[in-house]
Protein backbone atom coordinates (compact mmCIF):
# COMPACT_ATOMS: atom_id res chain seq x y z
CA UNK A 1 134.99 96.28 80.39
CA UNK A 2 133.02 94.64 83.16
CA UNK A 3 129.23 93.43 81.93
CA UNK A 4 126.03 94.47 84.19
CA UNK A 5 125.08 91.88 86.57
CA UNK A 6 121.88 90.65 85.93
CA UNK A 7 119.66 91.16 88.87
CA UNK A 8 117.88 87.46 90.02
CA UNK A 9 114.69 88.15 92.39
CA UNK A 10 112.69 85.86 94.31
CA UNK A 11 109.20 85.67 93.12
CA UNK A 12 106.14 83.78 93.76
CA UNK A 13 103.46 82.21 91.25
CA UNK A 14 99.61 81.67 92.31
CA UNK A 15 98.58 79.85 90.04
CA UNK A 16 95.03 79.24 89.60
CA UNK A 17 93.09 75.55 88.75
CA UNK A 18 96.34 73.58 90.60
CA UNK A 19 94.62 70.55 92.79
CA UNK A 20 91.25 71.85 92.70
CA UNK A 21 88.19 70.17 90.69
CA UNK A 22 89.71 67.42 88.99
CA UNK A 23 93.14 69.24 88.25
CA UNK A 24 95.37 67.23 90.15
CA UNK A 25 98.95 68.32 89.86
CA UNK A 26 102.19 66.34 91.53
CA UNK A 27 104.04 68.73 93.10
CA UNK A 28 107.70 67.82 91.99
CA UNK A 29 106.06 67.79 88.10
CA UNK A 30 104.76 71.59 89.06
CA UNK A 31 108.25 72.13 89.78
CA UNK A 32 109.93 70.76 86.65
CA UNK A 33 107.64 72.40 84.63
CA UNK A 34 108.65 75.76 86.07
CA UNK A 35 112.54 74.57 85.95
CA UNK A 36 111.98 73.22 82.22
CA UNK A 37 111.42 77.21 81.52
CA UNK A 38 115.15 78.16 83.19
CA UNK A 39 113.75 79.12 86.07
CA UNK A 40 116.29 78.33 89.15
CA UNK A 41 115.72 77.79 92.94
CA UNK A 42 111.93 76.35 92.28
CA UNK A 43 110.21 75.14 95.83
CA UNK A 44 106.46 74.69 96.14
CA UNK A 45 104.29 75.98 99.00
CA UNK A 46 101.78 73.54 100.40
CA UNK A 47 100.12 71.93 97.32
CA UNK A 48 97.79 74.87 96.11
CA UNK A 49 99.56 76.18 93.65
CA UNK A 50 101.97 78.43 95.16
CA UNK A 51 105.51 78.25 93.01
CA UNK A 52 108.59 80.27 94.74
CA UNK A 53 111.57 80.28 92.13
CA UNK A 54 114.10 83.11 91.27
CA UNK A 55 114.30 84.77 87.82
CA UNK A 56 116.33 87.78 86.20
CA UNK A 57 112.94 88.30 84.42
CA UNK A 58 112.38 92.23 84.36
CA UNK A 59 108.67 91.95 82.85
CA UNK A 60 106.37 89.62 84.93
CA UNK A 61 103.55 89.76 82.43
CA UNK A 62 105.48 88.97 80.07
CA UNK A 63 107.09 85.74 82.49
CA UNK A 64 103.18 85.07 83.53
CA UNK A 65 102.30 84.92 80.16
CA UNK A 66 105.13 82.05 79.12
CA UNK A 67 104.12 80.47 82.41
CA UNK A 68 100.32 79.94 81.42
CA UNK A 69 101.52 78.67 77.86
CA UNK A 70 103.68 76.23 79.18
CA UNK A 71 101.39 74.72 81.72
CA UNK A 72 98.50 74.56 79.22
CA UNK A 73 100.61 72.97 76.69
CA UNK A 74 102.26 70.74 79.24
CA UNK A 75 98.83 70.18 80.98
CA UNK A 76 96.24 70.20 79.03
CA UNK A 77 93.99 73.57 80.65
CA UNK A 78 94.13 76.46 81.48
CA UNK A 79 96.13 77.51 84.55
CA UNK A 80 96.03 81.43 84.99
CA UNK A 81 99.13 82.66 87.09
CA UNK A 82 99.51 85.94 89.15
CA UNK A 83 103.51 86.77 90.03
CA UNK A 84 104.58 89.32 92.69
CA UNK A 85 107.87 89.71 94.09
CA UNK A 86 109.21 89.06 97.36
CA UNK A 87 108.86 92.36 98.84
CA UNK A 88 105.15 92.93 97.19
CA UNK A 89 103.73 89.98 98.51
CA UNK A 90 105.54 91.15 102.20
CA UNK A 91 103.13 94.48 101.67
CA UNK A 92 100.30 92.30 100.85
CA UNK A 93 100.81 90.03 104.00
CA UNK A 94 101.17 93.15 106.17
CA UNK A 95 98.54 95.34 104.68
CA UNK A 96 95.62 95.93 106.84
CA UNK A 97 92.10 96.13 105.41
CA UNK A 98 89.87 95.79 107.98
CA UNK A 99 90.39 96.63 112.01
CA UNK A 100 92.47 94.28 113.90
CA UNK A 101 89.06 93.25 116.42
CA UNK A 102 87.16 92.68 113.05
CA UNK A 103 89.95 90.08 111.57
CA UNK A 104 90.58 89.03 115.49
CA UNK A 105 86.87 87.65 115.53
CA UNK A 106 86.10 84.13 116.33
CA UNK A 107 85.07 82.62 112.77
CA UNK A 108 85.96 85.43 110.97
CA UNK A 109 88.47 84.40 107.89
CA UNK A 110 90.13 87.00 105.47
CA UNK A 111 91.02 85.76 101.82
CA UNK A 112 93.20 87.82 99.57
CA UNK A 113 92.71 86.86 95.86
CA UNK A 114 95.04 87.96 93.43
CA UNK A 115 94.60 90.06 89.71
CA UNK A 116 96.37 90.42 86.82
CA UNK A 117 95.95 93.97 86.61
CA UNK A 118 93.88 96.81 89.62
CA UNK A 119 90.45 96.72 88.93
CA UNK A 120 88.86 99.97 87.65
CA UNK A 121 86.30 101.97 89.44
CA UNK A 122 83.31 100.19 87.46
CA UNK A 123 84.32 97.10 88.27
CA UNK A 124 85.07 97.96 92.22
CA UNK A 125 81.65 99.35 92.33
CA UNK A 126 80.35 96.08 91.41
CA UNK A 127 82.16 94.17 93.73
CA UNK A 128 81.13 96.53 96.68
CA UNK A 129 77.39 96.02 95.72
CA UNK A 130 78.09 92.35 96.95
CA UNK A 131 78.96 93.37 101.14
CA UNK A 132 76.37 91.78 103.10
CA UNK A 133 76.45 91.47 107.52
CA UNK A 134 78.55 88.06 106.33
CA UNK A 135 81.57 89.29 103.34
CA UNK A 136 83.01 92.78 103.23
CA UNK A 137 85.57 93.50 100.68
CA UNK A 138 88.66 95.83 100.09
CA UNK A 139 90.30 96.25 96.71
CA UNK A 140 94.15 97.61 97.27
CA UNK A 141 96.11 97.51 94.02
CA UNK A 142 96.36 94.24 92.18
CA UNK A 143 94.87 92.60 95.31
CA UNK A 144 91.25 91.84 96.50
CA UNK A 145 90.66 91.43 100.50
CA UNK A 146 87.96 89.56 101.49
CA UNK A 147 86.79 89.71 105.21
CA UNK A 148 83.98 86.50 105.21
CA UNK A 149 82.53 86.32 108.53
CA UNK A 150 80.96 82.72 108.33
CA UNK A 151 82.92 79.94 106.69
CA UNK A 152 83.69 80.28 103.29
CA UNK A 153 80.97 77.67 102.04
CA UNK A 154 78.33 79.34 104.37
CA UNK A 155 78.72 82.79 101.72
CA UNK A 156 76.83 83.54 98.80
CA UNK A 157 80.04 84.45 97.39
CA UNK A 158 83.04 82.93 95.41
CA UNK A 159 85.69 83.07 93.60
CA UNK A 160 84.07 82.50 90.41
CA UNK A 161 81.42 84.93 91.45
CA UNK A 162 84.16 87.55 91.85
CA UNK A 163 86.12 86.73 88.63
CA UNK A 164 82.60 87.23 86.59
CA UNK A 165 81.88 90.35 88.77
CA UNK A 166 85.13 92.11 88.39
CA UNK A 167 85.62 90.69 84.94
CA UNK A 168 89.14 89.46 85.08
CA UNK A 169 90.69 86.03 85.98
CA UNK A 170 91.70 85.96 89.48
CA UNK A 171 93.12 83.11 92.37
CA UNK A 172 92.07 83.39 96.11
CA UNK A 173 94.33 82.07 99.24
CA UNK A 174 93.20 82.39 103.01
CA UNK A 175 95.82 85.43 104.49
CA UNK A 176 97.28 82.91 106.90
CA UNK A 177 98.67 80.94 103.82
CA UNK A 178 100.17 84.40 102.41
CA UNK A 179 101.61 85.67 105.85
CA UNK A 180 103.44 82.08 105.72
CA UNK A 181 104.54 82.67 102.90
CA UNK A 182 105.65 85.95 103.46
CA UNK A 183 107.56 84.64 106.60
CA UNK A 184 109.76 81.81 104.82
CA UNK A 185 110.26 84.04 101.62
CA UNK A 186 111.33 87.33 103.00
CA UNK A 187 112.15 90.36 100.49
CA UNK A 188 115.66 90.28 101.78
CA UNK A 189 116.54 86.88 100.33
């Protein structure tokens, strides 16, 4: 009798609170914390706290949730972590929120931050109250687009301003980072 193969996929951690305000991470401890959990293939993306590493995990709550116990145990914080696979973060690279002349604009910058879960309808609505001549957003699935049309540190808004407004942890990373990401970790792998 021949034993199902267990399916490995590629997947991708964001993890949130890596080498920002104080929280200053090596890059080849990040990866032996995430190999010291059996996870196999582990490679870091620029040092932001993006964590590419294959698993036969079926349930990635369930992985983010050993993930985020590990890290605070091993680190000492919190460090909330957002998985998608290979092909989901290829839709998120290629989904298109705004109009190509709008994201083409000189100064214009589009951040995607990621959820743990779609935000409901209430919680949208809030979010859309915040669109000024400068941010415009776009909720798709587990994803928030964010079209900012000054630099980032020129908006009213933030990431912590959208975690307390949609009421749910979340990470941010400019859409060029993603796309690259995308590129080198293709859904076919």
């Amino acid at each position: 009798m021949k034993l199902p193969s267990t399916e490995i996929r590629r997947l991708i951690a964001f993890l949130r609170a890596i080498n920002v305000g104080g929280h200053n991470v090596k890059i080849d401890r990040l990866r032996e914390l995430f190999e010291a959990l059996g996870l196999s293939n582990v490679e870091t993306f620029i040092a932001s706290g993006n964590v590419i590493f294959d698993s036969p995990a079926k349930n990635t709550r369930a992985l983010e949730e050993e993930i985020e116990g590990h890290l605070r145990e091993a680190l000492g914080y919190e460090v909330a972590t957002f998985i998608r696979s290979a092909s989901e973060l290829a839709d998120i690279a290629s989904y298109q929120p705004f109009s190509t002349s709008e994201l083409d604009e000189e100064g214009n910058s589009l951040y995607i931050a990621f959820l743990p879960a779609p935000p409901d309808d209430e919680a949208q609505q809030r979010l859309l109250a915040f669109r000024t001549e400068i941010d415009d957003f776009h909720v798709h699935e587990r994803e928030v687009y964010w079209l900012c049309r000054k630099k980032m540190s020129e908006s009213a808004f933030s990431g912590a301003l959208l975690e307390k407004t949609i009421g749910m942890p979340a990470t941010m990373r400019n859409a060029t980072t993603v796309k690259r990401l995308a590129a080198k970790y293709p859904a076919s792998q």
